[in-house]
C-alpha atoms as a PDB file:
ATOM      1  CA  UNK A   1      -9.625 -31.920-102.688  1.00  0.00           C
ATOM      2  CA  UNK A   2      -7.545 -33.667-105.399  1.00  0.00           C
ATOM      3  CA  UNK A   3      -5.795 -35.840-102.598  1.00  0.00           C
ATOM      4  CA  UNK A   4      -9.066 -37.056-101.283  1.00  0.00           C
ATOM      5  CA  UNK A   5     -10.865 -37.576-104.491  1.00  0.00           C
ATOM      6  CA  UNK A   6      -8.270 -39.571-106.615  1.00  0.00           C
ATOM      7  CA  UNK A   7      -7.274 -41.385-103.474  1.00  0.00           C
ATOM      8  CA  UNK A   8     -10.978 -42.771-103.614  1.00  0.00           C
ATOM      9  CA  UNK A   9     -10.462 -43.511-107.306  1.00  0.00           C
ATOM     10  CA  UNK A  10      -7.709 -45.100-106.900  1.00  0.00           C
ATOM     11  CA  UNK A  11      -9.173 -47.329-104.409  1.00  0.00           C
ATOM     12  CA  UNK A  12     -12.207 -48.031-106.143  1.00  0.00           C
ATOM     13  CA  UNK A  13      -9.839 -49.220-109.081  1.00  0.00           C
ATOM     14  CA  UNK A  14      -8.536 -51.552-107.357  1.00  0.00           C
ATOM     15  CA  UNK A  15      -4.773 -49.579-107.877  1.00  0.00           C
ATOM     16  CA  UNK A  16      -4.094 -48.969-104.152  1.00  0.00           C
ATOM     17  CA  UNK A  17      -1.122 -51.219-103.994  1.00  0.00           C
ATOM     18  CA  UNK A  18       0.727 -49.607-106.685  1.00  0.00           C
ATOM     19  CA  UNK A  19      -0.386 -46.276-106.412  1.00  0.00           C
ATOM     20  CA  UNK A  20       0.380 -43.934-104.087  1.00  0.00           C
ATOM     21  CA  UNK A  21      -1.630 -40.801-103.838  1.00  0.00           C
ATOM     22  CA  UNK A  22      -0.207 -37.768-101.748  1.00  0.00           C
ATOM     23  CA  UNK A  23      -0.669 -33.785-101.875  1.00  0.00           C
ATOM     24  CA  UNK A  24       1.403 -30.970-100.482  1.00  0.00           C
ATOM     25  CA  UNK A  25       1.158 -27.309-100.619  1.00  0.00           C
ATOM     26  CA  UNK A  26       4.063 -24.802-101.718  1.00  0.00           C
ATOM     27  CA  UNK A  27       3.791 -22.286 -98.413  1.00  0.00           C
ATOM     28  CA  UNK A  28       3.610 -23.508 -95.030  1.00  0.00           C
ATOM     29  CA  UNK A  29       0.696 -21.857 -94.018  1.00  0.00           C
ATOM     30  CA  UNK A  30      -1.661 -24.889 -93.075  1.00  0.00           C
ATOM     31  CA  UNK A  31       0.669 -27.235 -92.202  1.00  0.00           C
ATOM     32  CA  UNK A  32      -0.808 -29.644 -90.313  1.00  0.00           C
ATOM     33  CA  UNK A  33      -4.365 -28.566 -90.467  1.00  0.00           C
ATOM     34  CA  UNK A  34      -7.414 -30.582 -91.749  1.00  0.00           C
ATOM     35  CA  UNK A  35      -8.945 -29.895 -95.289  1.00  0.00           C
ATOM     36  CA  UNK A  36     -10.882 -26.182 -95.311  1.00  0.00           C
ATOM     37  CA  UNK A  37     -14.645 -26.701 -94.288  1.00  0.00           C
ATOM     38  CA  UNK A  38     -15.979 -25.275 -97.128  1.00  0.00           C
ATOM     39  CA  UNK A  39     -13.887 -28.038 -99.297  1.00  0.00           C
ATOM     40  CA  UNK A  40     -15.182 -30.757 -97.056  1.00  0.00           C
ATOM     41  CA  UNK A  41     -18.821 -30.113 -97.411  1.00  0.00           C
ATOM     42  CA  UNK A  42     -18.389 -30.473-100.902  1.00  0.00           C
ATOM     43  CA  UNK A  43     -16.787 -33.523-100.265  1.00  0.00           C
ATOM     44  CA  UNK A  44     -19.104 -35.118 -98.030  1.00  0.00           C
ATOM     45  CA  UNK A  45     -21.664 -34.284-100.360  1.00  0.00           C
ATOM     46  CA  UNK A  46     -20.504 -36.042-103.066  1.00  0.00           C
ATOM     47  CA  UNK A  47     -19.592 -39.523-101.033  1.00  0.00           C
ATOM     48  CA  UNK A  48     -16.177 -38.569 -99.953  1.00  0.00           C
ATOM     49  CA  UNK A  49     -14.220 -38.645 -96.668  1.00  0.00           C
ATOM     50  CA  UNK A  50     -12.170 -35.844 -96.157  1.00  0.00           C
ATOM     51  CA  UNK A  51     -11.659 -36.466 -92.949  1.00  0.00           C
ATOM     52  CA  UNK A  52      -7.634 -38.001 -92.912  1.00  0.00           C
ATOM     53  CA  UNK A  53      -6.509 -35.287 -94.690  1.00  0.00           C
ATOM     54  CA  UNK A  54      -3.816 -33.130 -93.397  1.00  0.00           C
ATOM     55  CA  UNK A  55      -1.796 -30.067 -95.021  1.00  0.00           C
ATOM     56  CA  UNK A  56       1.704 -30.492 -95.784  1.00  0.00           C
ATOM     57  CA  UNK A  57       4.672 -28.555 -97.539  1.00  0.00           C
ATOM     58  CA  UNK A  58       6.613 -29.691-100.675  1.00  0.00           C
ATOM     59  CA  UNK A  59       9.915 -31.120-100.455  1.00  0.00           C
ATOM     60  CA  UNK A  60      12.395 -31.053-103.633  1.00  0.00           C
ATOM     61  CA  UNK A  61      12.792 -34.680-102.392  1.00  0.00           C
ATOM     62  CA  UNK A  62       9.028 -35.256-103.815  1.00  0.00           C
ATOM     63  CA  UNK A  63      10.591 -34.656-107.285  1.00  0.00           C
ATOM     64  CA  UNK A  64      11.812 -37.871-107.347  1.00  0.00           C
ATOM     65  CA  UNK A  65       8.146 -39.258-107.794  1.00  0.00           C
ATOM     66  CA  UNK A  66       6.817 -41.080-110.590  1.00  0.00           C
ATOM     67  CA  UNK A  67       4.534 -37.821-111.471  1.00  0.00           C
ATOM     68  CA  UNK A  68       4.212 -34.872-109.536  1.00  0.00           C
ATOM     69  CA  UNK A  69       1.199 -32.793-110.646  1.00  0.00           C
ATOM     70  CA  UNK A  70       0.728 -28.940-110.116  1.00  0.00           C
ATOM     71  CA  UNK A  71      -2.708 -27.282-109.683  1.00  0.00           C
ATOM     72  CA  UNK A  72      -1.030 -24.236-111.133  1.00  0.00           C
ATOM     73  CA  UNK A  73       0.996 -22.132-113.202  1.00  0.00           C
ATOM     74  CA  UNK A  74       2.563 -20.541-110.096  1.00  0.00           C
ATOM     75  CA  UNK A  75       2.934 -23.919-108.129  1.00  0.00           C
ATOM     76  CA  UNK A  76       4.573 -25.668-111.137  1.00  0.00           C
ATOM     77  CA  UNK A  77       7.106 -22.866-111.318  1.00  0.00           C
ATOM     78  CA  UNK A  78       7.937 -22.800-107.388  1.00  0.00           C
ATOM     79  CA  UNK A  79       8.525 -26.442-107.208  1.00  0.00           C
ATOM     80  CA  UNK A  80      10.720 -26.540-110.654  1.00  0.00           C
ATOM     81  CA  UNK A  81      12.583 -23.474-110.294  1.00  0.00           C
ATOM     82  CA  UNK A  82      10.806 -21.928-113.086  1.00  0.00           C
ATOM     83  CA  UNK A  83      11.796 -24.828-115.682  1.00  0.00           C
ATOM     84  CA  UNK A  84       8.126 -25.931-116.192  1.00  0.00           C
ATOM     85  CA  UNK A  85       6.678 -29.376-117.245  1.00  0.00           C
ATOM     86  CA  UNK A  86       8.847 -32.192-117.343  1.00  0.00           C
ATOM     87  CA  UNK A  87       7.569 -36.008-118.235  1.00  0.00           C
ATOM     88  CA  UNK A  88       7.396 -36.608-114.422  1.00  0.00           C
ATOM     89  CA  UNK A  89       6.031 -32.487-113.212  1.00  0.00           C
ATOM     90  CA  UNK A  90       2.936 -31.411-115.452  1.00  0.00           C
ATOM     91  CA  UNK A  91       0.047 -29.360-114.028  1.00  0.00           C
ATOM     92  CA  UNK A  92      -2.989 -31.133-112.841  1.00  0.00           C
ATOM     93  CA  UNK A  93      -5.273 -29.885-115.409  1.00  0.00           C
ATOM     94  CA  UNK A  94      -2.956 -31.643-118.748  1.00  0.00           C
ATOM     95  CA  UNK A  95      -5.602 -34.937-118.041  1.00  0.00           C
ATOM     96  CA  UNK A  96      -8.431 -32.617-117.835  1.00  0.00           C
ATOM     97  CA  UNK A  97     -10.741 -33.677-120.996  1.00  0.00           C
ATOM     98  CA  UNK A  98     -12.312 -30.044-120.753  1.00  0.00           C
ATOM     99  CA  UNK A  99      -9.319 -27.960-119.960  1.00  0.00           C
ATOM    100  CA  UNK A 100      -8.655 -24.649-122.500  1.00  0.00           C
ATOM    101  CA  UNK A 101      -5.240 -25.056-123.170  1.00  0.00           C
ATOM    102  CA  UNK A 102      -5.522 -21.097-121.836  1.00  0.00           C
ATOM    103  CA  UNK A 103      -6.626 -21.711-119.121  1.00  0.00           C
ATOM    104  CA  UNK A 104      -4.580 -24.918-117.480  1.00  0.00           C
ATOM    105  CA  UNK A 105      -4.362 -23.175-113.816  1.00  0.00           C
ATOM    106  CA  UNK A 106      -7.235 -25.130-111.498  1.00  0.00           C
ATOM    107  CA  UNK A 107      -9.122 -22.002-110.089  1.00  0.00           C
ATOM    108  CA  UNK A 108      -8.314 -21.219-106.157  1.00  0.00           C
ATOM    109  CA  UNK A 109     -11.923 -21.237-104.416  1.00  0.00           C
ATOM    110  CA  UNK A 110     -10.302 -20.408-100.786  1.00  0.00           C
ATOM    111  CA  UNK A 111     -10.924 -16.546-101.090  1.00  0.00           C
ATOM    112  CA  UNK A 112     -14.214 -16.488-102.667  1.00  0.00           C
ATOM    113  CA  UNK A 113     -17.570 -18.074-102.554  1.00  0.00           C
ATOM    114  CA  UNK A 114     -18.600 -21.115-101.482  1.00  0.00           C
ATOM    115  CA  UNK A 115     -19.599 -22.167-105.032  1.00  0.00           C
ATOM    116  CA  UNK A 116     -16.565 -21.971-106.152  1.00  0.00           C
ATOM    117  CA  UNK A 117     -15.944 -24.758-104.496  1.00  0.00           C
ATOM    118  CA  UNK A 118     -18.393 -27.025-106.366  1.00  0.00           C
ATOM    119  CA  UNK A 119     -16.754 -25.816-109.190  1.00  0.00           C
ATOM    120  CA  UNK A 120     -13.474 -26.587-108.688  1.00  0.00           C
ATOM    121  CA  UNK A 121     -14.512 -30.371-107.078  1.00  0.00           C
ATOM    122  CA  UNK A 122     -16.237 -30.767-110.766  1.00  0.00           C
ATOM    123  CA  UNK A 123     -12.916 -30.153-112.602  1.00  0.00           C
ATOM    124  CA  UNK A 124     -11.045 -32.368-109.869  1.00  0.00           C
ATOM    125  CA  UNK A 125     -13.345 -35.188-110.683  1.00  0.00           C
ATOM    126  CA  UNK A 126     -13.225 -35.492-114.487  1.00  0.00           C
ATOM    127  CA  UNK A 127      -9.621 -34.843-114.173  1.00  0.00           C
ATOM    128  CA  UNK A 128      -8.696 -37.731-111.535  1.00  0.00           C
ATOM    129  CA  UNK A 129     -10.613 -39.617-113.585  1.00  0.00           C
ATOM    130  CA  UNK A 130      -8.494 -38.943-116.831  1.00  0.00           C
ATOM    131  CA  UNK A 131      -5.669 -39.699-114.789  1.00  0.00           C
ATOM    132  CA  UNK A 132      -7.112 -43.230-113.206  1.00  0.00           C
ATOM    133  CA  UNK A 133      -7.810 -43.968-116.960  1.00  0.00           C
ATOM    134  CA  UNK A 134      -4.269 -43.729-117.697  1.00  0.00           C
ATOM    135  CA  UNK A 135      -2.827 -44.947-114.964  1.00  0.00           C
ATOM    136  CA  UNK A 136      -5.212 -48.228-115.835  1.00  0.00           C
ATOM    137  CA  UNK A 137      -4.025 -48.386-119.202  1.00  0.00           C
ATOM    138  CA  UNK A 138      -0.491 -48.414-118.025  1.00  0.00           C
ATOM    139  CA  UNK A 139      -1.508 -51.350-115.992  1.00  0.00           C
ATOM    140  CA  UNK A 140      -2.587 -53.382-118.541  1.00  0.00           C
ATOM    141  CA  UNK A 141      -0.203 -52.401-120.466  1.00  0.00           C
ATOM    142  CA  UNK A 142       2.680 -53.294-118.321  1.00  0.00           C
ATOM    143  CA  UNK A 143       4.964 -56.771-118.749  1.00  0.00           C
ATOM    144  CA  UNK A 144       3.668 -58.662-116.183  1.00  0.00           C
ATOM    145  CA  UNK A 145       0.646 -58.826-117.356  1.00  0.00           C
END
């Protein structure tokens, strides 16, 4: 949902040739496989298009992005070996306005109800858009302009 979401931001913001959004998953459960239903509908609903999105599975090569963000606790410390946040690896949720700093893990709707879904699109959107704020202010902030 993140993928789609600040893909579309990013778009929107005009940052598409100098951003580059991508998402993975830790397992390789889904590889391959289109965005859950239930996270789609949510999607849709909300002026989205889910519909180019496919799973795939992390590669220690992705560490050599510019940021690599987790969605949780658990997929921060299977991607880093356990060594945490880095300038370049932080969870998802450090540009979430709203976040408890208890609570930085972005829940995982897939076992339980289809609300949760909702839910978790609401903290994906204030949170992508944190991060399109920065990444704008970085652009304007950059030499060449």
């Amino acid at each position: 949902m993140a993928d789609v979401v600040l893909r579309h931001l990013v778009d929107e913001g005009g940052l598409a040739a100098e951003v580059e959004v991508t998402s993975c998953g830790t397992g390789d459960w889904h590889l391959g496989h289109p965005i859950d239903a239930r996270a789609g509908v949510e999607l849709v609903a909300r002026g989205y298009d889910p519909s180019g999105h496919r799973a795939q599975q992390f590669s220690p090569a992705w560490l050599d992005l510019d940021l690599l963000l987790a969605m949780d606790r658990q997929n921060l410390a299977d991607i880093t070996d356990g060594q945490g946040e880095s300038e370049r690896v932080r969870l998802f949720r450090s540009f979430d306005p709203l976040a408890d700093p208890s609570q930085m893990d972005v829940p995982d709707p897939y076992y339980g109800a289809d609300d949760g879904f909702a839910e978790v699109l609401g903290i994906i959107e204030r949170t992508c858009r944190r991060i399109l704020t920065e990444l704008g202010a970085l652009r304007l902030g950059s030499p060449e302009r």
